[in-house]
Protein backbone atom coordinates (compact mmCIF):
# COMPACT_ATOMS: atom_id res chain seq x y z
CA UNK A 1 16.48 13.92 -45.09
CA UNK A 2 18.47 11.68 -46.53
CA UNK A 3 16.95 9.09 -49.65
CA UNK A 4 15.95 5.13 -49.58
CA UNK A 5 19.26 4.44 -51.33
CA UNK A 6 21.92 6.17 -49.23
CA UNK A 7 19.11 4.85 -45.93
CA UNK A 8 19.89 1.17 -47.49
CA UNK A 9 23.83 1.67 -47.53
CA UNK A 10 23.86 2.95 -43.54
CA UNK A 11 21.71 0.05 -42.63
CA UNK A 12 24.23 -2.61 -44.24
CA UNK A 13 27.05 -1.20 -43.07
CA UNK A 14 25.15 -1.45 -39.66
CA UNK A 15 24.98 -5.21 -39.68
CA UNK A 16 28.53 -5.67 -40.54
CA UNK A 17 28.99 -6.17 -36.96
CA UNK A 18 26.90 -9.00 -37.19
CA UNK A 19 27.31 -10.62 -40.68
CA UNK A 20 30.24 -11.15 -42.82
CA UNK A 21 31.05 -9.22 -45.72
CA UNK A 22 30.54 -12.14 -48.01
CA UNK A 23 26.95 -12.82 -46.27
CA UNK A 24 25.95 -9.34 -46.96
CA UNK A 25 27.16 -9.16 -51.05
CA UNK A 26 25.25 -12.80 -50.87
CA UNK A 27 22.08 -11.96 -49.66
CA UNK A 28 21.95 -8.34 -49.93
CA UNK A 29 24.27 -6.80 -52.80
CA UNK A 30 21.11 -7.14 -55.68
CA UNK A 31 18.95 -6.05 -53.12
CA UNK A 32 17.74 -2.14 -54.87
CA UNK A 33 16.31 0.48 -52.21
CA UNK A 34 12.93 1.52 -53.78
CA UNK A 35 11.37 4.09 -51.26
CA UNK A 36 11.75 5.55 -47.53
CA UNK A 37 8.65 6.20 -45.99
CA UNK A 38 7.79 7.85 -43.12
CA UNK A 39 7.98 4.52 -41.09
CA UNK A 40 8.91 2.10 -43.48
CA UNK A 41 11.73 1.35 -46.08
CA UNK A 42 10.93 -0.26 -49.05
CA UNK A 43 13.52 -3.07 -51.16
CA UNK A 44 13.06 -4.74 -54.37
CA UNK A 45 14.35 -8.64 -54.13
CA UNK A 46 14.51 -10.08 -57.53
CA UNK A 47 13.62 -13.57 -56.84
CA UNK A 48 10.56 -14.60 -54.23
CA UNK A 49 13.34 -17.64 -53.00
CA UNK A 50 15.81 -14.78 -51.42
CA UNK A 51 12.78 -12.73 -49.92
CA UNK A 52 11.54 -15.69 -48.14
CA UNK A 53 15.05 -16.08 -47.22
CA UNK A 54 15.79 -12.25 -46.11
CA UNK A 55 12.18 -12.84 -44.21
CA UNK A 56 13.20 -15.55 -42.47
CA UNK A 57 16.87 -14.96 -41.52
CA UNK A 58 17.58 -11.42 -41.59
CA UNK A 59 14.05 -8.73 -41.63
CA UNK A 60 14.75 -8.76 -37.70
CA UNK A 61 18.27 -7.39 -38.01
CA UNK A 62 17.94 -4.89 -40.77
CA UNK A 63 14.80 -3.62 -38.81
CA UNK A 64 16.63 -3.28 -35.69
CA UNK A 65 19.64 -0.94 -37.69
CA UNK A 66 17.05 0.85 -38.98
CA UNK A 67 15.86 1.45 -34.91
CA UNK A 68 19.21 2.64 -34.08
CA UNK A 69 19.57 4.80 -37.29
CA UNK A 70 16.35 6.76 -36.62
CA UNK A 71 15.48 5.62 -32.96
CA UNK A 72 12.03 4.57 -33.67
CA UNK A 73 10.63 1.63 -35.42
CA UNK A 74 10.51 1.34 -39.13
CA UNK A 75 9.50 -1.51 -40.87
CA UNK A 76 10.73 -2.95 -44.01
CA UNK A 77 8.62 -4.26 -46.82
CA UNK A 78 10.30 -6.51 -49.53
CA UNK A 79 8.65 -6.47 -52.83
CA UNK A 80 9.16 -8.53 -55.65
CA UNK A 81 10.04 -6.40 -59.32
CA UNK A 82 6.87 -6.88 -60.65
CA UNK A 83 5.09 -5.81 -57.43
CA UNK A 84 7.77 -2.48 -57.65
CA UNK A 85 6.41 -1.96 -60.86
CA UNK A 86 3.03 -2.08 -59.14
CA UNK A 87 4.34 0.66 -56.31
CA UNK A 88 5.64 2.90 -58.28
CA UNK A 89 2.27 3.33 -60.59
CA UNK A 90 0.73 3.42 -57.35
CA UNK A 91 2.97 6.08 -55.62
CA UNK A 92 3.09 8.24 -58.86
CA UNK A 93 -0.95 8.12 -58.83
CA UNK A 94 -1.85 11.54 -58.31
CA UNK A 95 -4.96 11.02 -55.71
CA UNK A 96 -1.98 9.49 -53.15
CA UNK A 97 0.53 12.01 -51.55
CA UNK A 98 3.21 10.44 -49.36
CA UNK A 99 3.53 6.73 -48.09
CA UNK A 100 1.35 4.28 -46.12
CA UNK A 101 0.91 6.09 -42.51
CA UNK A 102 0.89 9.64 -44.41
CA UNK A 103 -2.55 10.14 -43.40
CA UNK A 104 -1.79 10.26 -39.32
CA UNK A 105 0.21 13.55 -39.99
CA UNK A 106 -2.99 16.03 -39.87
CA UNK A 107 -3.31 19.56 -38.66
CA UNK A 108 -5.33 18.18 -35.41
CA UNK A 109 -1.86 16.60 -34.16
CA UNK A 110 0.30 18.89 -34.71
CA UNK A 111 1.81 20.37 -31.78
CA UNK A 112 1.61 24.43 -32.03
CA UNK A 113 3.75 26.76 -30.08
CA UNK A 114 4.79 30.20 -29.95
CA UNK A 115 8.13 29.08 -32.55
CA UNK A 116 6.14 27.32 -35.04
CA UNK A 117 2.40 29.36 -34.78
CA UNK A 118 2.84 31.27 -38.29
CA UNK A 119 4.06 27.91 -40.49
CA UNK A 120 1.31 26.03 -38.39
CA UNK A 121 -1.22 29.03 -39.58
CA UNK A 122 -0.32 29.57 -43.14
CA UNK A 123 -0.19 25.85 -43.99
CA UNK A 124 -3.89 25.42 -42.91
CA UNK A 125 -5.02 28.39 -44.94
CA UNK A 126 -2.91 26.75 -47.89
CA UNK A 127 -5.14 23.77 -47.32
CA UNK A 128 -8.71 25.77 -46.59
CA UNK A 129 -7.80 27.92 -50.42
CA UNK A 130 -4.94 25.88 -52.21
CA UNK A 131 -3.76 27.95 -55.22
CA UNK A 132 -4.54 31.35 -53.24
CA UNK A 133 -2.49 34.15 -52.31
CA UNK A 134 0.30 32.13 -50.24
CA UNK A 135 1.23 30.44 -53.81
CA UNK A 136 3.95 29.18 -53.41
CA UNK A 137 4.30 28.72 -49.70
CA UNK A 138 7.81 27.40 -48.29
CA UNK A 139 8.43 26.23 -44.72
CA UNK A 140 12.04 26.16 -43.90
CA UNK A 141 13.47 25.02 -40.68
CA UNK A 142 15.90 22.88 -38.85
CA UNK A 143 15.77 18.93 -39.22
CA UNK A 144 13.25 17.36 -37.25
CA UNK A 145 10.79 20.51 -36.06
CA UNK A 146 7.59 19.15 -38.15
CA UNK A 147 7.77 20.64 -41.68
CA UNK A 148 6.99 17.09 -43.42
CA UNK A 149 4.02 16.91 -41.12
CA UNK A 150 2.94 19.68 -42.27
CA UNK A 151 2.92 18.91 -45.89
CA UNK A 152 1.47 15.68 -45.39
CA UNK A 153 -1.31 17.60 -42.99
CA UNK A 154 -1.80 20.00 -45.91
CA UNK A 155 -2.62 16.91 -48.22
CA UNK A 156 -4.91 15.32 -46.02
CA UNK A 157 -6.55 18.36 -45.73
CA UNK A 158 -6.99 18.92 -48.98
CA UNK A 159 -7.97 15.18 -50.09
CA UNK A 160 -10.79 15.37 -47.12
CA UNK A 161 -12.22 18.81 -48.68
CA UNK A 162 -11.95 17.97 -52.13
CA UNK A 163 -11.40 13.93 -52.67
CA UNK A 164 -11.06 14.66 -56.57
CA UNK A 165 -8.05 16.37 -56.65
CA UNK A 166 -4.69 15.38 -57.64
CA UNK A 167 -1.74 15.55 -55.16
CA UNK A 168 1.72 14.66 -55.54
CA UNK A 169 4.23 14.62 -52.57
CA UNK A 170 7.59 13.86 -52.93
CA UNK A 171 11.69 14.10 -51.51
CA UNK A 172 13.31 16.27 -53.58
CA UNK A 173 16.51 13.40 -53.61
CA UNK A 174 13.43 10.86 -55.36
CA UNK A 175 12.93 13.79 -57.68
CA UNK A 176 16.45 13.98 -58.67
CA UNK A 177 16.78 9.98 -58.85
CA UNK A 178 14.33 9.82 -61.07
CA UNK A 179 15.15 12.04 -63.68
CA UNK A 180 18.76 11.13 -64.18
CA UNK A 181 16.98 7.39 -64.28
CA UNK A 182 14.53 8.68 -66.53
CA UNK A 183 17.85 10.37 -68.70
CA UNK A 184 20.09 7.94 -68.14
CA UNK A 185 17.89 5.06 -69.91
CA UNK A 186 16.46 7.53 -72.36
CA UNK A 187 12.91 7.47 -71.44
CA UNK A 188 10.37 9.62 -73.31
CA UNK A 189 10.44 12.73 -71.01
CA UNK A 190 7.04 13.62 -71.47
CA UNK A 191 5.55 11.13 -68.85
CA UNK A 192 8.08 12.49 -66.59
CA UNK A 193 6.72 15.55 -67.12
CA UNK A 194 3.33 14.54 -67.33
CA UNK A 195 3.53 12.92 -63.97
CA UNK A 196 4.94 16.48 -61.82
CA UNK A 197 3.16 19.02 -64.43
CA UNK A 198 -0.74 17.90 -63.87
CA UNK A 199 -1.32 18.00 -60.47
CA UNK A 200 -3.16 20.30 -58.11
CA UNK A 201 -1.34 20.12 -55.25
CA UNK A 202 2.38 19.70 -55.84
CA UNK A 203 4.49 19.30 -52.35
CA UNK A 204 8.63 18.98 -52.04
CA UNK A 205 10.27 17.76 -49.37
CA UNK A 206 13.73 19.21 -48.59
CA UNK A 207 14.35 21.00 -51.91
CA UNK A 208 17.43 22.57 -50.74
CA UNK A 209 19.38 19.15 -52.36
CA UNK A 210 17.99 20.34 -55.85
CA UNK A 211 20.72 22.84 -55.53
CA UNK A 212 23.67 22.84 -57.78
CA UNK A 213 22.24 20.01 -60.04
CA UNK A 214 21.82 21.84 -63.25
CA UNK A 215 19.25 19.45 -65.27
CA UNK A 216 17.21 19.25 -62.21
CA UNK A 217 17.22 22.75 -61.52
CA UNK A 218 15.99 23.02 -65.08
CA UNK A 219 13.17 20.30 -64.47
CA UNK A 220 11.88 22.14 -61.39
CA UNK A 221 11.87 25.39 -63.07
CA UNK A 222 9.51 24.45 -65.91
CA UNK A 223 7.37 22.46 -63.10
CA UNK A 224 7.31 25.74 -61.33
CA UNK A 225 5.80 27.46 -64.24
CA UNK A 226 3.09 24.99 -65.61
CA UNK A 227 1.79 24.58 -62.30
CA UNK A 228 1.87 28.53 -61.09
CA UNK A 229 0.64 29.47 -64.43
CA UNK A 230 -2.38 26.85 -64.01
CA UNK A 231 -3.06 28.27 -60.03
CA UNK A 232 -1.95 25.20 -59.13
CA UNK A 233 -0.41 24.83 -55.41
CA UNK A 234 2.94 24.98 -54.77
CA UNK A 235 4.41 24.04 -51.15
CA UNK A 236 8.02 23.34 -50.66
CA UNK A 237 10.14 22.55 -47.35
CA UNK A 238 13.86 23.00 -46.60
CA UNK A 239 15.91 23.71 -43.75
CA UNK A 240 17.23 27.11 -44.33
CA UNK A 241 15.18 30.11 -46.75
CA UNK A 242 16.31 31.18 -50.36
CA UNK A 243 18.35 33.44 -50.11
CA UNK A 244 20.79 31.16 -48.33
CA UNK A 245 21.08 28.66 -50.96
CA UNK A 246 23.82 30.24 -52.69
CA UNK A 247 24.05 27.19 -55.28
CA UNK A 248 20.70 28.39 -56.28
CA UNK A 249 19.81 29.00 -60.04
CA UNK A 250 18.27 32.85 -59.46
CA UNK A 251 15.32 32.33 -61.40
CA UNK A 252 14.57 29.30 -59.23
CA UNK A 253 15.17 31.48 -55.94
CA UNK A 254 13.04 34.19 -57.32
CA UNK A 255 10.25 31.96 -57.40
CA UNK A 256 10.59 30.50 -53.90
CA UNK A 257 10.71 34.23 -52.48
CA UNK A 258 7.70 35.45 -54.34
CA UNK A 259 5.04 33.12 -52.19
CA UNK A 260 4.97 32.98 -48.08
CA UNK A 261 8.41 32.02 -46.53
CA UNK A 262 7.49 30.74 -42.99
CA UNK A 263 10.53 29.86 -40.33
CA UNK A 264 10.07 26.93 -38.11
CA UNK A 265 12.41 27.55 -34.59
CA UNK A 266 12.67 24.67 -32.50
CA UNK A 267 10.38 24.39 -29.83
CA UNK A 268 10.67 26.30 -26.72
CA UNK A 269 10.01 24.84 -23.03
CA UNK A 270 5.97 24.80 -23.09
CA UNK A 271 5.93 23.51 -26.14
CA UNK A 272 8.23 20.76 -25.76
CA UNK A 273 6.53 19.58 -23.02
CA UNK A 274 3.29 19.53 -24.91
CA UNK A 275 4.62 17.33 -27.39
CA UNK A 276 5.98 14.63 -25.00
CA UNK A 277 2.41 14.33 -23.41
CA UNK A 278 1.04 14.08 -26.66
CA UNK A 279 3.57 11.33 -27.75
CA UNK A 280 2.81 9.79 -24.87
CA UNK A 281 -0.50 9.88 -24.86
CA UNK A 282 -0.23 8.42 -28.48
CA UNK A 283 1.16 5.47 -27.60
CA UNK A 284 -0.64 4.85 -24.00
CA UNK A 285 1.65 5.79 -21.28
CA UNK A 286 1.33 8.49 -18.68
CA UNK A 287 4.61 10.02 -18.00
CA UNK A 288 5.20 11.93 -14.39
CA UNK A 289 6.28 15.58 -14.41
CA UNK A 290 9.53 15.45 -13.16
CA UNK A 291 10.04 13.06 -15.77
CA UNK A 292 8.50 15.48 -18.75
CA UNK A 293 10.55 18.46 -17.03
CA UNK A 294 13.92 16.36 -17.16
CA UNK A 295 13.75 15.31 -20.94
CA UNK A 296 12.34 19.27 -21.96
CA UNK A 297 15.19 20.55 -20.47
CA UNK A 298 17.67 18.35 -21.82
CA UNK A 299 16.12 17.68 -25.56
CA UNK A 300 16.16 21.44 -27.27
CA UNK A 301 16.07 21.38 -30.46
CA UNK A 302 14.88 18.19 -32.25
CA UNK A 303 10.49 17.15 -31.83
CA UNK A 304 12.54 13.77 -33.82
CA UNK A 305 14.59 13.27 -30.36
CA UNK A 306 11.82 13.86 -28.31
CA UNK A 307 9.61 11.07 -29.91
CA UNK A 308 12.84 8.67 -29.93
CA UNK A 309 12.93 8.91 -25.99
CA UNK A 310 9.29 8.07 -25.71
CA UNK A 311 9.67 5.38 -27.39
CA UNK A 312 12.67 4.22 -25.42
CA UNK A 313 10.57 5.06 -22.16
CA UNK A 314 7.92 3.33 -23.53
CA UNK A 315 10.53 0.11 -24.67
CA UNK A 316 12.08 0.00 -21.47
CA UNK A 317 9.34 0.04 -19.16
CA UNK A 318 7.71 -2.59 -21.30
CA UNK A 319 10.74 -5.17 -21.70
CA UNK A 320 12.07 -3.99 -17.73
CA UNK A 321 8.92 -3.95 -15.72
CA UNK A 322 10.38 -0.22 -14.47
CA UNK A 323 8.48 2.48 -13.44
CA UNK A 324 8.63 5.97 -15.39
CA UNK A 325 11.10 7.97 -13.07
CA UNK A 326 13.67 10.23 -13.65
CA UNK A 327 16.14 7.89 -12.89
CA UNK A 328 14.94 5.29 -15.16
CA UNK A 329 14.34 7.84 -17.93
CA UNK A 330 18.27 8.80 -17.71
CA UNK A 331 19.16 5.00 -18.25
CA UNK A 332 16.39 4.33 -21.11
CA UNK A 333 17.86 7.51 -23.08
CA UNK A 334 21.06 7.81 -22.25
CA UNK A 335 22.51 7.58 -26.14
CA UNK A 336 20.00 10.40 -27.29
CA UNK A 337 21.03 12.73 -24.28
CA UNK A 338 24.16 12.68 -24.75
CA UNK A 339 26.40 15.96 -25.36
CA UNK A 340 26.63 16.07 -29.40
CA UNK A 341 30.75 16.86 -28.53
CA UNK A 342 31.14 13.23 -27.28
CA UNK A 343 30.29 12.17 -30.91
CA UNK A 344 32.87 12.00 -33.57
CA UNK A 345 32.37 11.09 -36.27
CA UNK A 346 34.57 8.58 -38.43
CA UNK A 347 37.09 9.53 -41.42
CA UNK A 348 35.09 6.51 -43.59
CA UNK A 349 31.60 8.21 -42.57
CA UNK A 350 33.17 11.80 -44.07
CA UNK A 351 35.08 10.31 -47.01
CA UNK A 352 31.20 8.22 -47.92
CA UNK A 353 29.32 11.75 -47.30
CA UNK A 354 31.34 13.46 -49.67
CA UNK A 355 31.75 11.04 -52.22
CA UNK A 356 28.04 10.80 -52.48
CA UNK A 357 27.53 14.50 -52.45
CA UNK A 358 30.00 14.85 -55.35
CA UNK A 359 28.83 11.46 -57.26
CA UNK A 360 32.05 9.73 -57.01
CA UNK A 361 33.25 6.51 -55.64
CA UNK A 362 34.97 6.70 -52.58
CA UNK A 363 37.56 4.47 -53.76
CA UNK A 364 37.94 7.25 -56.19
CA UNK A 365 38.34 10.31 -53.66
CA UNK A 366 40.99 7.73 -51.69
CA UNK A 367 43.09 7.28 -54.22
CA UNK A 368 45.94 8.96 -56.95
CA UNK A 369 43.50 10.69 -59.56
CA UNK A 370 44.62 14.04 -60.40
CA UNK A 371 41.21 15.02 -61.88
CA UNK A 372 40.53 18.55 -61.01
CA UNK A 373 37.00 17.44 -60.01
CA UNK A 374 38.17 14.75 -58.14
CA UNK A 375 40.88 16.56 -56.11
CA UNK A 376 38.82 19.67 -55.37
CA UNK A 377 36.22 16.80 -53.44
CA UNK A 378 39.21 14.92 -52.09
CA UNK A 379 40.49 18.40 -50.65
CA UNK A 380 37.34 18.83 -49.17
CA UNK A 381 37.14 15.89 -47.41
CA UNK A 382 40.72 16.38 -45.56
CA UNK A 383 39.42 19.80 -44.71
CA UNK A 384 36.31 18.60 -43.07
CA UNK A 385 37.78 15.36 -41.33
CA UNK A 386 40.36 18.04 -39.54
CA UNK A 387 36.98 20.31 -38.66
CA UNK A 388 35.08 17.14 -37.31
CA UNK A 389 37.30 15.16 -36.07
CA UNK A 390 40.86 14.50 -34.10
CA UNK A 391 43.19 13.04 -36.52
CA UNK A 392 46.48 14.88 -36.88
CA UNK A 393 47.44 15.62 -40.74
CA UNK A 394 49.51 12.44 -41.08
CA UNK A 395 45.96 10.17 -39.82
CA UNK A 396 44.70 12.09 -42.40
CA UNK A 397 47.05 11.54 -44.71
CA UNK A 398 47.08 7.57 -44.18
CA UNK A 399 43.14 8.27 -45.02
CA UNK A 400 44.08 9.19 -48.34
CA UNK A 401 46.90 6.29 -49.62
CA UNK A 402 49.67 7.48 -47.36
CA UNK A 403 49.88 11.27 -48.23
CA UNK A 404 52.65 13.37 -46.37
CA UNK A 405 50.96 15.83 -43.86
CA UNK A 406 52.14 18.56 -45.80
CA UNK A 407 49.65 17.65 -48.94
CA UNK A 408 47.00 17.58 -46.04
CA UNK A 409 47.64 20.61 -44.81
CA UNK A 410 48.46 22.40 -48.71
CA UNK A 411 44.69 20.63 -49.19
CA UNK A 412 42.65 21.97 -46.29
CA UNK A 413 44.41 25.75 -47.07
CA UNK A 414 42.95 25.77 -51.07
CA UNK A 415 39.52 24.80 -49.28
CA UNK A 416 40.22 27.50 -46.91
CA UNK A 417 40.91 29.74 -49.71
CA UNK A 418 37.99 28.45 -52.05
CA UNK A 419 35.28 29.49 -49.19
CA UNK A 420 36.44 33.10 -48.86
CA UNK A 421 37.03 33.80 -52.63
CA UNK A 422 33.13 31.57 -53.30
CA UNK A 423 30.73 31.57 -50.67
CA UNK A 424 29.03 29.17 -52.09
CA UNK A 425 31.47 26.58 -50.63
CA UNK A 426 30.35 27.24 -47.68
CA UNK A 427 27.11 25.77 -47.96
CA UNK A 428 28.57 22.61 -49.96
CA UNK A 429 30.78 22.80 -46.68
CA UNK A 430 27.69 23.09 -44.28
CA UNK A 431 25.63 20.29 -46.07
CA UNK A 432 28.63 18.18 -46.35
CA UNK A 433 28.70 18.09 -42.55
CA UNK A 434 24.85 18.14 -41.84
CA UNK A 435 25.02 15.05 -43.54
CA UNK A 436 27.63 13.87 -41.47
CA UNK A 437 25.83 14.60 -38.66
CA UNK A 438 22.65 13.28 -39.65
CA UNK A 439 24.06 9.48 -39.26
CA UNK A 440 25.07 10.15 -35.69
């Protein structure tokens, strides 16, 4: 899951079809991404003139790139900096967990099949006795099988049992954001603290990013501690278990293993085709069975996908006048079904992936700098464009000022070498690339 900032950057370089470059520095380069909610992404505008301006002239357009980034709708709400002064008091408040439409993700609607029975089962007992024996529970999974539901079902749960108590949901990307903000302008770290440290329900989305940043790992460790020590609960989602995050402080994987792990598989036939009548049925359409059978067989893997073609079905019949068939299904959905090998990704998407992932500028990675820091991320980006993509070693080479194909090809065997001497770089490898993949 990727955070409000980098969500922000994908969306402007989305209208870039549609806007100049100058337009988009104009109207939009002081624009700061506060939050991404589950259906809406929040901005700061620093004065009220330019929001009534963005409003007028351009909400439409950055709300339909964020349709084609996620395939459903998300709004965007444009706040004013004393009014995201006001949000962020609100949003570190610990009665709230999540963002505004948090409280529609409850155990009731949650789709349960044979692949995700035991997360679906040890959540709601989490919920029923938070601070029990499954302390701390973490639900791992693919992208897009239901694991933020599932927090956000375990805080509602919790808030309707016991309305006093103090819950505290958040990305693990916001929790890293925050701290270096916190560090970087030399706030007192005690409300920092304060804020993670004195809850009773403490939930983390996607901690798997906390990886390999030391002074967060540090941060989450002593979180770990005050809360476990008080029987607080502890519930944590990623998409792959412990033991797999090789970038892992030990100490911090320790305490991850010693709760409940529960796996999330995506959703097998039956299943699948519950959840598309139960999409449907959520937003008022009926959909035919040879209609539910086509898009179960074809969408495997992703319950994300499978809401993104109801709500094309549901778009298309409503702006076409078409009746729900197969045939018309095929046309409404045809970008979500198609075969991930027809995607490739660009060089400029790879180059921006790692560059954020190692907290440089990509002008940076491009360019001459003999940094060892700098050429061990610029090697990895040459050895991933070649993996993802069909540039020969010279494209590649223009990619990166004009290098011969021979640097290329030197480059992509150290990161060769690197992975089998440090398996760790493997996973920076595989997240690299599941970020990649996660703007297609």
């Amino acid at each position: 899951m990727k955070s409000a900032a980098d969500v922000w950057e994908k969306v402007k370089s989305l209208m870039e079809g549609s806007m100049t470059a100058v337009s988009i520095e104009t109207w939009f380069g002081d624009v700061e991404a506060v939050a991404l909610e589950d259906t809406r992404l929040v901005l700061c505008v620093p004065t009220d003139f330019k929001r009534g301006i963005i409003r007028a002239r351009f909400q439409a357009g950055v709300e339909a790139a964020l349709k084609e980034l996620f395939s459903f709708d998300v709004d965007v709400a444009l706040l004013l900096p004393e009014e995201r002064d006001a949000y962020a008091r609100q949003a570190a408040a610990p009665a709230h967990a999540g963002g505004e439409g948090a409280e529609r993700y409850t155990f009731e609607r949650f789709v349960v099949g044979s692949t995700n029975r035991f997360a679906f089962t040890a959540a709601q007992k989490v919920a029923e006795e938070p601070g029990g024996a499954y302390n701390p529970l973490f639900i791992y999974g693919q992208s897009g099988l239901g694991k933020t539901h599932l927090l956000h079902a375990i805080a509602n749960r919790v808030r309707q049992n016991s309305p006093g108590c103090r819950i505290l949901y958040v990305q693990s990307e916001d929790f890293v954001n925050e701290l270096i903000g916190s560090l970087r302008r030399g706030i007192d770290m005690q409300g920092f603290r304060d804020k993670y440290r004195q809850v009773d329900l403490f939930l983390m989305d996607d901690v798997q990013f906390i990886a390999g940043k030391d002074s967060s790992e540090e941060e989450l460790f002593h979180t770990f501690n005050a809360l476990y020590e008080q029987k607080k609960q502890i519930v944590f989602t990623s998409d792959r278990p412990p033991h797999e995050m090789l970038r892992l402080e030990q100490r911090l994987k320790t305490r991850f293993e010693q709760g409940l792990p529960a796996d999330i598989q995506p959703p097998d036939y039956e299943t699948r085709v519950a959840l598309l009548k139960n999409k449907a049925l959520e937003r008022g359409i009926s959909l035919p069975d040879p209609v539910l059978s086509y898009v179960a067989e074809n969408i495997t893997s992703n319950v994300r996908q499978i809401e993104g073609v109801v709500n094309k079905i549901m778009a298309f019949q409503e702006l076409m006048g078409a009746q729900v068939d197969v045939e018309t299904t095929i046309r409404a959905v045809r970008d979500i079904l198609r075969a991930k090998e027809n995607f490739l990704p660009s060089a400029d998407t790879i180059i921006q992936e790692v560059a954020r992932f190692y907290e440089l500028d990509a002008a940076v990675l491009r360019g001459q700098s003999q940094n060892k820091e700098i050429s061990t991320a610029r090697n990895v980006a040459m050895y991933i464009i070649r993996e993802m993509t069909q540039l020969s070693l010279a494209e590649i080479g223009q990619q990166f000022g004009g290098r011969h194909h021979s640097t290329v090809l030197n480059s992509i065997n150290r990161v060769e070498k690197m992975m089998k001497e440090k398996p760790e770089q493997m996973e920076v490898i595989r997240d690299i690339t599941n970020a990649v993949n996660s703007a297609y």
